[in-house]
PDB file of N, CA and C in Angstrom:
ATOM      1  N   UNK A   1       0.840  -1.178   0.000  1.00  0.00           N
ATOM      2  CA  UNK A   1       0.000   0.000   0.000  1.00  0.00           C
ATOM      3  C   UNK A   1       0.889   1.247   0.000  1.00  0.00           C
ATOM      4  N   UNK A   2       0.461   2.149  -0.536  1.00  0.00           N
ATOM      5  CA  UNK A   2       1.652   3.413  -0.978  1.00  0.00           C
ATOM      6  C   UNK A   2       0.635   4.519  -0.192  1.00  0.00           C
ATOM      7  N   UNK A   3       1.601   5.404   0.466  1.00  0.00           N
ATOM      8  CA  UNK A   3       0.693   5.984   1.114  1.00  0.00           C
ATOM      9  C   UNK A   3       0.820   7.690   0.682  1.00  0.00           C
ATOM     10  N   UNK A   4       1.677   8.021  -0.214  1.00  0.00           N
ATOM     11  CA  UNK A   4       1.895   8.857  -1.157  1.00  0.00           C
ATOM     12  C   UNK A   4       2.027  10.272  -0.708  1.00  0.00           C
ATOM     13  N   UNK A   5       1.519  11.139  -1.344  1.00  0.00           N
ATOM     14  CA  UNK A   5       1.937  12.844  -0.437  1.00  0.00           C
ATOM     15  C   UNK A   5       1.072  12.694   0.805  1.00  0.00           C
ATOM     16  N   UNK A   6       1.720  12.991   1.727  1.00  0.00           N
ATOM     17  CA  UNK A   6       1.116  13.800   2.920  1.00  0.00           C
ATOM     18  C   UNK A   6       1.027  15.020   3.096  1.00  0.00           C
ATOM     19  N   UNK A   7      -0.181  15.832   3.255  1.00  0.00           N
ATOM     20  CA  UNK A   7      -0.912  17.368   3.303  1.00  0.00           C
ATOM     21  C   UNK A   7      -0.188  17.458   4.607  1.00  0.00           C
ATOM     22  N   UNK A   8      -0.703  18.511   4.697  1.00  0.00           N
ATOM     23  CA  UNK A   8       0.021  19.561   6.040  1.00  0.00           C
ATOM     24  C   UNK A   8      -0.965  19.596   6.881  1.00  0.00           C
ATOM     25  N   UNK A   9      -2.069  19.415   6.083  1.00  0.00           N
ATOM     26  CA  UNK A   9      -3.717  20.487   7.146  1.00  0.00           C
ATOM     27  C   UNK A   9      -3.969  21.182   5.608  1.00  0.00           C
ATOM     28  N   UNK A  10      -4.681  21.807   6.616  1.00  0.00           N
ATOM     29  CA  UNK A  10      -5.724  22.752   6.025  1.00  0.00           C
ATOM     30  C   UNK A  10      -5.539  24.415   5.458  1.00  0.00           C
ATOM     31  N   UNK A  11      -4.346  25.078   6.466  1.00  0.00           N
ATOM     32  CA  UNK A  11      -3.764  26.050   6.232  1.00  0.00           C
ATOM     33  C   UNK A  11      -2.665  25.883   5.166  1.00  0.00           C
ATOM     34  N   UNK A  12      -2.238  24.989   4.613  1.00  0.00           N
ATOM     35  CA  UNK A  12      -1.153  24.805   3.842  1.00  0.00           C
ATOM     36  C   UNK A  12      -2.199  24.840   2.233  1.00  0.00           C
ATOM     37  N   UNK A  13      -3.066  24.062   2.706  1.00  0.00           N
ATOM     38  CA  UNK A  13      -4.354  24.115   1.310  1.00  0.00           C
ATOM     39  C   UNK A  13      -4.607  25.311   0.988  1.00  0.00           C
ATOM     40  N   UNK A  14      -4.927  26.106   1.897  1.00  0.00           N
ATOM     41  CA  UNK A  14      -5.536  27.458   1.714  1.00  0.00           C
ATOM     42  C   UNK A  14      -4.619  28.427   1.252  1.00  0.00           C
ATOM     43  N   UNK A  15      -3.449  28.001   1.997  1.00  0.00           N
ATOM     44  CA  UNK A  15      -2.354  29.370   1.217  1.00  0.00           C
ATOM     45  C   UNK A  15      -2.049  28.909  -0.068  1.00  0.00           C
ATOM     46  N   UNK A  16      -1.964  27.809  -0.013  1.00  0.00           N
ATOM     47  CA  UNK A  16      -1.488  26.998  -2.113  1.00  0.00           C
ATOM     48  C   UNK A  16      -2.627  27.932  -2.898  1.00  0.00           C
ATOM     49  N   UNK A  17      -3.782  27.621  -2.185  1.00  0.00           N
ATOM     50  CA  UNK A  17      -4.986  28.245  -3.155  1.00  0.00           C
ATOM     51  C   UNK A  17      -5.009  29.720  -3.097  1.00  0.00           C
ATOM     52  N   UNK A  18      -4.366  30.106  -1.770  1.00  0.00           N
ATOM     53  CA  UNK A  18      -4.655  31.873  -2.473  1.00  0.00           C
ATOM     54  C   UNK A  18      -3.176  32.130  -3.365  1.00  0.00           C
ATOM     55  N   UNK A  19      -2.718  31.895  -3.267  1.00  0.00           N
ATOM     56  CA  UNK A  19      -1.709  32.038  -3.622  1.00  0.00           C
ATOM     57  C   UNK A  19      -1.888  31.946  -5.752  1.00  0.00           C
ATOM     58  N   UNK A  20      -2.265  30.292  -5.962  1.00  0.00           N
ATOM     59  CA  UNK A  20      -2.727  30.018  -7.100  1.00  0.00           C
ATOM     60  C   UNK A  20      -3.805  31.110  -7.972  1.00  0.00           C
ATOM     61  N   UNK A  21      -4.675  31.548  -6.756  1.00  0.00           N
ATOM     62  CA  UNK A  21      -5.823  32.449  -7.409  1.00  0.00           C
ATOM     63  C   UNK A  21      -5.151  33.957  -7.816  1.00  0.00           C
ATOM     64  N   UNK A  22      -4.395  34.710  -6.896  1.00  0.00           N
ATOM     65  CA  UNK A  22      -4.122  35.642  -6.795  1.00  0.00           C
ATOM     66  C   UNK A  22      -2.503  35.753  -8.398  1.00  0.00           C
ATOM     67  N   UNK A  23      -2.345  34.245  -8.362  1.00  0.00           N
ATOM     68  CA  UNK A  23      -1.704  34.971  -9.545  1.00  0.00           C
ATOM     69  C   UNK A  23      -2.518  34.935 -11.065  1.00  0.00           C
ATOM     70  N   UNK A  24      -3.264  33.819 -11.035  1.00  0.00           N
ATOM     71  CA  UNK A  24      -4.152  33.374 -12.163  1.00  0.00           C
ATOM     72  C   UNK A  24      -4.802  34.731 -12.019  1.00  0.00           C
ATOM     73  N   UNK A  25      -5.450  35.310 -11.711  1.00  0.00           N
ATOM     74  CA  UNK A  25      -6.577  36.303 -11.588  1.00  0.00           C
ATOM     75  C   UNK A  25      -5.608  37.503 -11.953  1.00  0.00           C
ATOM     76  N   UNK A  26      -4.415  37.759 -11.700  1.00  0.00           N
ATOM     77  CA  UNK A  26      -3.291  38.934 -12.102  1.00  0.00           C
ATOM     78  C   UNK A  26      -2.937  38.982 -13.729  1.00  0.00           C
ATOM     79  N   UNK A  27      -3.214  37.748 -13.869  1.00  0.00           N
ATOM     80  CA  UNK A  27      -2.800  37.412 -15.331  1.00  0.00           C
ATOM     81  C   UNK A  27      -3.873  37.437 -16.010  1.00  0.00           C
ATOM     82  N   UNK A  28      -4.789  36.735 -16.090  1.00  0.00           N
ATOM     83  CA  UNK A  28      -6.014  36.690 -16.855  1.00  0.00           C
ATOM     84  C   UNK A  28      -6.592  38.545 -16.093  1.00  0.00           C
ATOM     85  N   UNK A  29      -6.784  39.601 -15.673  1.00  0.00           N
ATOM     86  CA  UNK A  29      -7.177  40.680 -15.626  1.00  0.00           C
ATOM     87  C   UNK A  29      -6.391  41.470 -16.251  1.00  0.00           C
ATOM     88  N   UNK A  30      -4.876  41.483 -16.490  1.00  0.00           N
ATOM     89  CA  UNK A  30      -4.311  41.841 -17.624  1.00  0.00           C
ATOM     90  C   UNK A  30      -4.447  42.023 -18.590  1.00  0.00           C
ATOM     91  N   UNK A  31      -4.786  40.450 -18.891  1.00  0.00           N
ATOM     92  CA  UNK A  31      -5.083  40.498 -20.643  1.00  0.00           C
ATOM     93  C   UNK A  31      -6.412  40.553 -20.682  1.00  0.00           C
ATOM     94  N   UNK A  32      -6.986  40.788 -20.190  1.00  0.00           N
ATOM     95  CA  UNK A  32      -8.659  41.058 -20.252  1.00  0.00           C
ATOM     96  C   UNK A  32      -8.346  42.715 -20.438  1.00  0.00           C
ATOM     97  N   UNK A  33      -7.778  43.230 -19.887  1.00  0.00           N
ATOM     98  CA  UNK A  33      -7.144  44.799 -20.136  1.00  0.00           C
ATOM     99  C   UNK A  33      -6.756  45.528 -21.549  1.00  0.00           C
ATOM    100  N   UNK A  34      -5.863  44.162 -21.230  1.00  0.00           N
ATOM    101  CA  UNK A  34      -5.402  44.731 -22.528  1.00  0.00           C
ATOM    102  C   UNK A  34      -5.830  44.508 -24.101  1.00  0.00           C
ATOM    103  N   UNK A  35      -6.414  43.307 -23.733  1.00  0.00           N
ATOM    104  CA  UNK A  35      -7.503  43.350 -24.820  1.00  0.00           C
ATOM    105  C   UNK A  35      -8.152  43.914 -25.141  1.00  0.00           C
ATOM    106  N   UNK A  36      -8.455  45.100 -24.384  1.00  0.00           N
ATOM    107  CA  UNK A  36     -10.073  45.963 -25.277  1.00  0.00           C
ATOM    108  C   UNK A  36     -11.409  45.311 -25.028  1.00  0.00           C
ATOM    109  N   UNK A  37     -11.131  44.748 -23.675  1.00  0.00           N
ATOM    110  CA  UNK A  37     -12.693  43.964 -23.981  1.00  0.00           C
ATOM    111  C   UNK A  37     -14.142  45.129 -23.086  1.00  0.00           C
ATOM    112  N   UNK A  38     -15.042  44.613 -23.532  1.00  0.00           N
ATOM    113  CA  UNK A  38     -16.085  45.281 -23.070  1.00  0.00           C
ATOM    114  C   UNK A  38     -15.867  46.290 -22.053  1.00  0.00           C
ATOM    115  N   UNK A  39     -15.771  45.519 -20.905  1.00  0.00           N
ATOM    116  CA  UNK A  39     -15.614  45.814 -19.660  1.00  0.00           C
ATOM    117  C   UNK A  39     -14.204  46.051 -19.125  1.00  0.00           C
ATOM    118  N   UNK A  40     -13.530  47.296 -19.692  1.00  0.00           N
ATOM    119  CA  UNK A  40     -11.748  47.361 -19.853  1.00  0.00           C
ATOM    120  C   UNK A  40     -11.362  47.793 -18.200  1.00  0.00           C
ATOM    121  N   UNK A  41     -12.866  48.312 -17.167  1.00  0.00           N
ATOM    122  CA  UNK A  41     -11.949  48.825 -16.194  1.00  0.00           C
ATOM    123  C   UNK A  41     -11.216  47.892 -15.485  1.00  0.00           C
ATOM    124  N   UNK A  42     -10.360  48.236 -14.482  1.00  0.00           N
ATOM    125  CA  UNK A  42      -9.496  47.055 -13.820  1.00  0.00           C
ATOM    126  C   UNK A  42     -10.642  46.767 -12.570  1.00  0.00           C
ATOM    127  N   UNK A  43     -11.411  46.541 -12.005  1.00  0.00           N
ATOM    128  CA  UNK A  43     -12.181  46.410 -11.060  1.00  0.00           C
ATOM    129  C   UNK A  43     -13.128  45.309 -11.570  1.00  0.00           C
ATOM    130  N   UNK A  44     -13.217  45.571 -12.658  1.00  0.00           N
ATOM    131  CA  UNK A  44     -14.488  44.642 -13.454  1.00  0.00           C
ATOM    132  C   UNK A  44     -13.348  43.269 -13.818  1.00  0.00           C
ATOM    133  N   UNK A  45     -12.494  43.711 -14.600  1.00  0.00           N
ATOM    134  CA  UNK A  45     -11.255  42.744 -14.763  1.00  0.00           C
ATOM    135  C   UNK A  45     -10.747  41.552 -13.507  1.00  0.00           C
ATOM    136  N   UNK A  46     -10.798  42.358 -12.771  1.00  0.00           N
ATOM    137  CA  UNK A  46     -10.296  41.600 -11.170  1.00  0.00           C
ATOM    138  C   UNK A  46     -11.618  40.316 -10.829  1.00  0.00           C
ATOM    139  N   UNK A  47     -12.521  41.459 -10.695  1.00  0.00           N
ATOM    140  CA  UNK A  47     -14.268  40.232 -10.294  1.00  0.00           C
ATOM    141  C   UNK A  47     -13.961  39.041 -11.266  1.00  0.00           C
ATOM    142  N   UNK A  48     -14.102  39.303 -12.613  1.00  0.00           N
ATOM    143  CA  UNK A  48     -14.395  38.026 -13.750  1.00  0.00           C
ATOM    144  C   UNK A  48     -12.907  37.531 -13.677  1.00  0.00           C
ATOM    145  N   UNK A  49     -11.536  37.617 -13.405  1.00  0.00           N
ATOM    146  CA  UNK A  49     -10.794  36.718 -13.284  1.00  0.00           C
ATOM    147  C   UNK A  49     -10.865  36.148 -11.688  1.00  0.00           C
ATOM    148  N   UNK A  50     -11.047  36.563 -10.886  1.00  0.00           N
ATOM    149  CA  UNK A  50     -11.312  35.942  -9.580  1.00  0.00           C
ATOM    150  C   UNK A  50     -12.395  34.728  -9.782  1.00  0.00           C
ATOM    151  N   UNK A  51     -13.161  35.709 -10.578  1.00  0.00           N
ATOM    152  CA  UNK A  51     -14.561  34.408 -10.147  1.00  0.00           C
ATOM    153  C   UNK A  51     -14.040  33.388 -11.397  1.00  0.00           C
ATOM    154  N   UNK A  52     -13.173  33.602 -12.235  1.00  0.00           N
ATOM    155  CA  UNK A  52     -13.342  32.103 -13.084  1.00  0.00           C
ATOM    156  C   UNK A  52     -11.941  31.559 -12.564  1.00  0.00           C
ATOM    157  N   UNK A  53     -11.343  31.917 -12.002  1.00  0.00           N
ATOM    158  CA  UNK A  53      -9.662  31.463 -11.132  1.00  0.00           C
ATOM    159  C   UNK A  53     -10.193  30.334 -10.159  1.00  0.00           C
ATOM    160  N   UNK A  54     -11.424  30.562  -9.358  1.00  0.00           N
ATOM    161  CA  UNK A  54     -12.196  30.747  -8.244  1.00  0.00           C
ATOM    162  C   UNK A  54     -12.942  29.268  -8.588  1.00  0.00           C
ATOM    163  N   UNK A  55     -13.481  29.521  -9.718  1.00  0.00           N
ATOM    164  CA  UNK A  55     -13.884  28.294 -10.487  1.00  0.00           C
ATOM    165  C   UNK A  55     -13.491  27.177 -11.272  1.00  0.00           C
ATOM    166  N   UNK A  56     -12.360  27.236 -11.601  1.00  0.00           N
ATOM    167  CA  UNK A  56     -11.528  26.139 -11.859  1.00  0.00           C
ATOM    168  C   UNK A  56     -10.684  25.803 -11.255  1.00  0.00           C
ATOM    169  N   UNK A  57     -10.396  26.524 -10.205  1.00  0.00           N
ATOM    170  CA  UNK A  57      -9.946  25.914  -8.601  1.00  0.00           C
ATOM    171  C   UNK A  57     -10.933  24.820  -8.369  1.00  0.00           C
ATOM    172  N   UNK A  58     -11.753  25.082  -7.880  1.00  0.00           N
ATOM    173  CA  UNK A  58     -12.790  24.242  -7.440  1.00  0.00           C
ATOM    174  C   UNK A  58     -13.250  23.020  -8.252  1.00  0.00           C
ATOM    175  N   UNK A  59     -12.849  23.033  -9.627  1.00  0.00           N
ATOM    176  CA  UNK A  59     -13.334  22.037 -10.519  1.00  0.00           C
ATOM    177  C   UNK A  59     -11.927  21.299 -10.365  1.00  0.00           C
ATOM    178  N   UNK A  60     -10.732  21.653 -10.339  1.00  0.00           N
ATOM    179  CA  UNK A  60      -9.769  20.783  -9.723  1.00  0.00           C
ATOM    180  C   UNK A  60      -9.262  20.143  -8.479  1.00  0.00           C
ATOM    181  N   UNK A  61      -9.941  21.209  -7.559  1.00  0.00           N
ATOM    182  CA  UNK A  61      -9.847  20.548  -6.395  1.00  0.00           C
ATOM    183  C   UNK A  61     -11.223  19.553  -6.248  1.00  0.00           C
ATOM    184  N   UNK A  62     -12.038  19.196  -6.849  1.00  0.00           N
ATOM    185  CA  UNK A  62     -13.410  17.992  -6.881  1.00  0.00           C
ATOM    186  C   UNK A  62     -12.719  17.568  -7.119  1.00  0.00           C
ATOM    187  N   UNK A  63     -12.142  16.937  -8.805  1.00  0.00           N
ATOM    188  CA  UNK A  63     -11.902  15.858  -9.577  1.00  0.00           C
ATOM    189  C   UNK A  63     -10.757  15.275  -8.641  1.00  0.00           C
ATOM    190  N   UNK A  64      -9.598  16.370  -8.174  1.00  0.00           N
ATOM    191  CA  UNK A  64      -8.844  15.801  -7.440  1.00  0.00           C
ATOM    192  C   UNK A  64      -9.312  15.025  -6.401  1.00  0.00           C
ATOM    193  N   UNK A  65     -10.309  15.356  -5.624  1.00  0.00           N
ATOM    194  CA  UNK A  65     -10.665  14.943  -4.508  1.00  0.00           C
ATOM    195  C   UNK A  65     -11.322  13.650  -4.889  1.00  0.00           C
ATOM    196  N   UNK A  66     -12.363  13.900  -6.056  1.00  0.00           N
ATOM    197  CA  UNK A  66     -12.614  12.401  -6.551  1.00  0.00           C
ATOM    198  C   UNK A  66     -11.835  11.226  -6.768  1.00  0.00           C
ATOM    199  N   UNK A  67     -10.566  11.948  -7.630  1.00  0.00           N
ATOM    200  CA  UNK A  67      -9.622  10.805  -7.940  1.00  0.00           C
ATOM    201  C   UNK A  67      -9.092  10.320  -6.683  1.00  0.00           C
ATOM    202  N   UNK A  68      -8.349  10.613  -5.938  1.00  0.00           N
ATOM    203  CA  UNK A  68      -7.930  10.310  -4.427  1.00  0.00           C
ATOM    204  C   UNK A  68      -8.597   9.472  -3.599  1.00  0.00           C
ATOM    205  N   UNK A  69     -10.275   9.671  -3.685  1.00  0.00           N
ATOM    206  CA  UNK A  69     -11.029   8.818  -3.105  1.00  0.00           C
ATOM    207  C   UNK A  69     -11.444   7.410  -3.578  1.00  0.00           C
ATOM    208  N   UNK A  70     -11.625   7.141  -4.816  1.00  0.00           N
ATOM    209  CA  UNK A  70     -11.520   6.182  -5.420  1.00  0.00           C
ATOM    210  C   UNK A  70     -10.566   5.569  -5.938  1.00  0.00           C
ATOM    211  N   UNK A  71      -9.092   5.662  -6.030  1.00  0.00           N
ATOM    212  CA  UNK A  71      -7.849   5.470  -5.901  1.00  0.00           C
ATOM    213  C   UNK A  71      -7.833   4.342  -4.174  1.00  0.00           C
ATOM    214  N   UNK A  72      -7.988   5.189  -3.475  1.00  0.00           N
ATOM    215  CA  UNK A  72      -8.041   4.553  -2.206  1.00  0.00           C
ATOM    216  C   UNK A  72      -9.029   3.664  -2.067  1.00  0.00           C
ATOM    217  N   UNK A  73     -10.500   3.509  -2.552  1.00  0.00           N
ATOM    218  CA  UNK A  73     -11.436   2.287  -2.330  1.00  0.00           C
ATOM    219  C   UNK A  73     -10.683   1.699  -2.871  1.00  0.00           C
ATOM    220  N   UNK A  74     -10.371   1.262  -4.552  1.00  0.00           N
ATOM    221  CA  UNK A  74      -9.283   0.126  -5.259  1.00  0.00           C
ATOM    222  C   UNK A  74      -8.754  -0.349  -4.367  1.00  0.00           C
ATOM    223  N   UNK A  75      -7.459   0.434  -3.524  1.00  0.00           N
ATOM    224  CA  UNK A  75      -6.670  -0.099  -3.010  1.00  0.00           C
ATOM    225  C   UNK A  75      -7.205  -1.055  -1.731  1.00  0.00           C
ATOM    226  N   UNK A  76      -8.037  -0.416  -1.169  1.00  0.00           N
ATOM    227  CA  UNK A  76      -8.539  -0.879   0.147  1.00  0.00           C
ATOM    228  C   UNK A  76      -9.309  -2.253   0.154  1.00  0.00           C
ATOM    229  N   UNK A  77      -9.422  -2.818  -1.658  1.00  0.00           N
ATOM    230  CA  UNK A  77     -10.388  -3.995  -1.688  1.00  0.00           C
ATOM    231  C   UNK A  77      -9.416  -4.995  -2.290  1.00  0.00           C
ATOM    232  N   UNK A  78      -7.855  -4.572  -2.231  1.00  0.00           N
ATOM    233  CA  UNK A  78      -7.092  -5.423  -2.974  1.00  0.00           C
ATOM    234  C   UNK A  78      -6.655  -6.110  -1.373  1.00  0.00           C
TER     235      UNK A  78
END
């Protein structure tokens, strides 16, 4: 049985993730900037990269969480 990365907790999760958001959301409000798009101010820029940073966080941290959990039933019935 492989017992593979060990987490820290919970505070180690949370800083990975602000950390992850705060640069994704720096980058994607940039080029949302600098693109010319609709909504060019930087305030509006910040909301819609937060909230989709925000959101594919979360769609990776599920699948992850999915995979991990069923990874471990397998193992647990071998």
């Amino acid at each position: 049985m492989t017992r593979g990365y060990r987490m820290r907790g919970p505070a180690g999760l949370a800083l990975a993730l602000a950390l992850w958001l705060g640069w994704v959301s720096s980058v994607m409000a940039e080029e949302m900037v600098m693109s010319g798009s609709r909504y060019s101010a930087p305030l509006w820029a910040w909301i819609a990269a937060i909230a989709v940073a925000a959101g594919l966080s979360a769609v990776g941290l599920a699948l992850g969480f999915w995979f991990l959990r069923k990874r471990s039933r397998i193992e647990s019935s071998e």
